[in-house]
Protein backbone atom coordinates (compact mmCIF):
# COMPACT_ATOMS: atom_id res chain seq x y z
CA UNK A 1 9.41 1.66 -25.59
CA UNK A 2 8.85 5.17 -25.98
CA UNK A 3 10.69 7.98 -23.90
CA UNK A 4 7.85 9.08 -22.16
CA UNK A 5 7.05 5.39 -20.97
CA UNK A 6 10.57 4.80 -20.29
CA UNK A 7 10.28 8.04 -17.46
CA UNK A 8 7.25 6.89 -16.61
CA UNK A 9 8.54 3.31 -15.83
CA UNK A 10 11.77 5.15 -13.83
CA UNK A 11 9.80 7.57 -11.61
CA UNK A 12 7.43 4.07 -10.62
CA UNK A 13 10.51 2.28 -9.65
CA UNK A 14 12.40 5.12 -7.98
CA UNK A 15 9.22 5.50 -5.84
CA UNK A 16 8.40 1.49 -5.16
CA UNK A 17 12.55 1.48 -4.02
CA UNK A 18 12.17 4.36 -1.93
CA UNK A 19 8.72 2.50 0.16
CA UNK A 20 10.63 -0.90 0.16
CA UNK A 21 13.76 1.05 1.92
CA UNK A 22 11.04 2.49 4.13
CA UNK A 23 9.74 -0.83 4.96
CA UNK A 24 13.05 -2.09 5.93
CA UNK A 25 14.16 0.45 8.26
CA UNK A 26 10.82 0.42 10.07
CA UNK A 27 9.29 -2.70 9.93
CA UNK A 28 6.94 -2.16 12.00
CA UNK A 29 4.63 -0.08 9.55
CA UNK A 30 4.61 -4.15 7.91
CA UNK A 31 2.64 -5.71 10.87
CA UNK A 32 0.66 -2.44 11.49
CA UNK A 33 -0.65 -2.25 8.24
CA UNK A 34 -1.70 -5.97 8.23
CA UNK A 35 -3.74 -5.10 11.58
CA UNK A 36 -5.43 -2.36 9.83
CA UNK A 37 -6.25 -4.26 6.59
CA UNK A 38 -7.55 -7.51 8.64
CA UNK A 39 -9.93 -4.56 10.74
CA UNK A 40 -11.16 -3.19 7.23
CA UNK A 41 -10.96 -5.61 5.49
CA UNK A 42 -14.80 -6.52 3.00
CA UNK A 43 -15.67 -3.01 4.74
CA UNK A 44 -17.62 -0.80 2.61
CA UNK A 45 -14.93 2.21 1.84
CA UNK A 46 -12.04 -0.74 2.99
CA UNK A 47 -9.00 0.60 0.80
CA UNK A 48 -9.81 4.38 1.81
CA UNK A 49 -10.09 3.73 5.43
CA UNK A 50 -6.70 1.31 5.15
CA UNK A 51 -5.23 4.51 3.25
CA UNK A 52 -6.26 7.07 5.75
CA UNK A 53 -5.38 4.59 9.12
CA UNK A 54 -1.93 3.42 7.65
CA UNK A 55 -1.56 7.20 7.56
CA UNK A 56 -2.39 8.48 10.64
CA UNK A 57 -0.56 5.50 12.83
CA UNK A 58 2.69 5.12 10.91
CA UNK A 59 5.31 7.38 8.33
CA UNK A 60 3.92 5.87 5.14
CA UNK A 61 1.67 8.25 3.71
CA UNK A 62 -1.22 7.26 1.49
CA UNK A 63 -3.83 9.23 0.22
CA UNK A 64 -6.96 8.34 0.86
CA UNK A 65 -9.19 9.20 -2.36
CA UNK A 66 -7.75 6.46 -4.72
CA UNK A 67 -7.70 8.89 -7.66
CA UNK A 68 -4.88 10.09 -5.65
CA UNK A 69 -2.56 6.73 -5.27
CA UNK A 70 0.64 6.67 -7.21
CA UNK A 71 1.40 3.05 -8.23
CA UNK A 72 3.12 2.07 -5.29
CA UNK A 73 -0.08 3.02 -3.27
CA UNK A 74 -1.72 0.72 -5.26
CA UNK A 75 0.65 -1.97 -5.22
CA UNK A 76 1.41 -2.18 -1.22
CA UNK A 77 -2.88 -1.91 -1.07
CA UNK A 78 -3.61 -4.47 -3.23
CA UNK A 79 -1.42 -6.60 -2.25
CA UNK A 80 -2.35 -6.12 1.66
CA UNK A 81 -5.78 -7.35 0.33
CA UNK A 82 -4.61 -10.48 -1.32
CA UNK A 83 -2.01 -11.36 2.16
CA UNK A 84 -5.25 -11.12 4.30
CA UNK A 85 -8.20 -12.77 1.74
CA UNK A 86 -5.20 -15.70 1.68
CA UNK A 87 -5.24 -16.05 5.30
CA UNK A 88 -8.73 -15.79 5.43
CA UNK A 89 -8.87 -18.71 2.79
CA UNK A 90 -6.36 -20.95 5.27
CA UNK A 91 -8.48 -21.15 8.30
């Protein structure tokens, strides 16, 4: 692996640690985002309107033009999705 992947691969952790400690010492943001991805969710515009709400209403801060989403952005988003299509699926 080269050194600039390596840094790469660093900065993505250090910043998926820092939300997961975030999550855990407010976990309310958890159920609050889930409330605004079930609102949005098959919405035209869904993951920018998740972005921007899960902004406004808690202290995680996501922007909302997806150019703009470090990996972690991506990550907690896409996996928000796939926790509501699987409920969704079960009833």
């Amino acid at each position: 692996m080269s050194s600039a992947n390596e840094m790469q691969q660093a900065r993505i952790i250090k910043e998926l640690r820092s939300f997961i400690k975030k999550l855990l010492q407010e976990p309310s943001i958890l159920e609050k985002s889930l409330e605004i991805a079930r609102e949005h969710h098959g919405q035209p515009g869904a993951t920018a309107k998740i972005a921007n709400e899960i902004s406004a209403t808690t202290h995680v801060k996501i922007p909302e033009d997806a150019a703009d989403h470090s990996p972690a952005d991506k990550l907690y988003l896409e996996v928000l999705k796939e926790v509501v299509e699987e409920e969704r699926a079960m009833y």
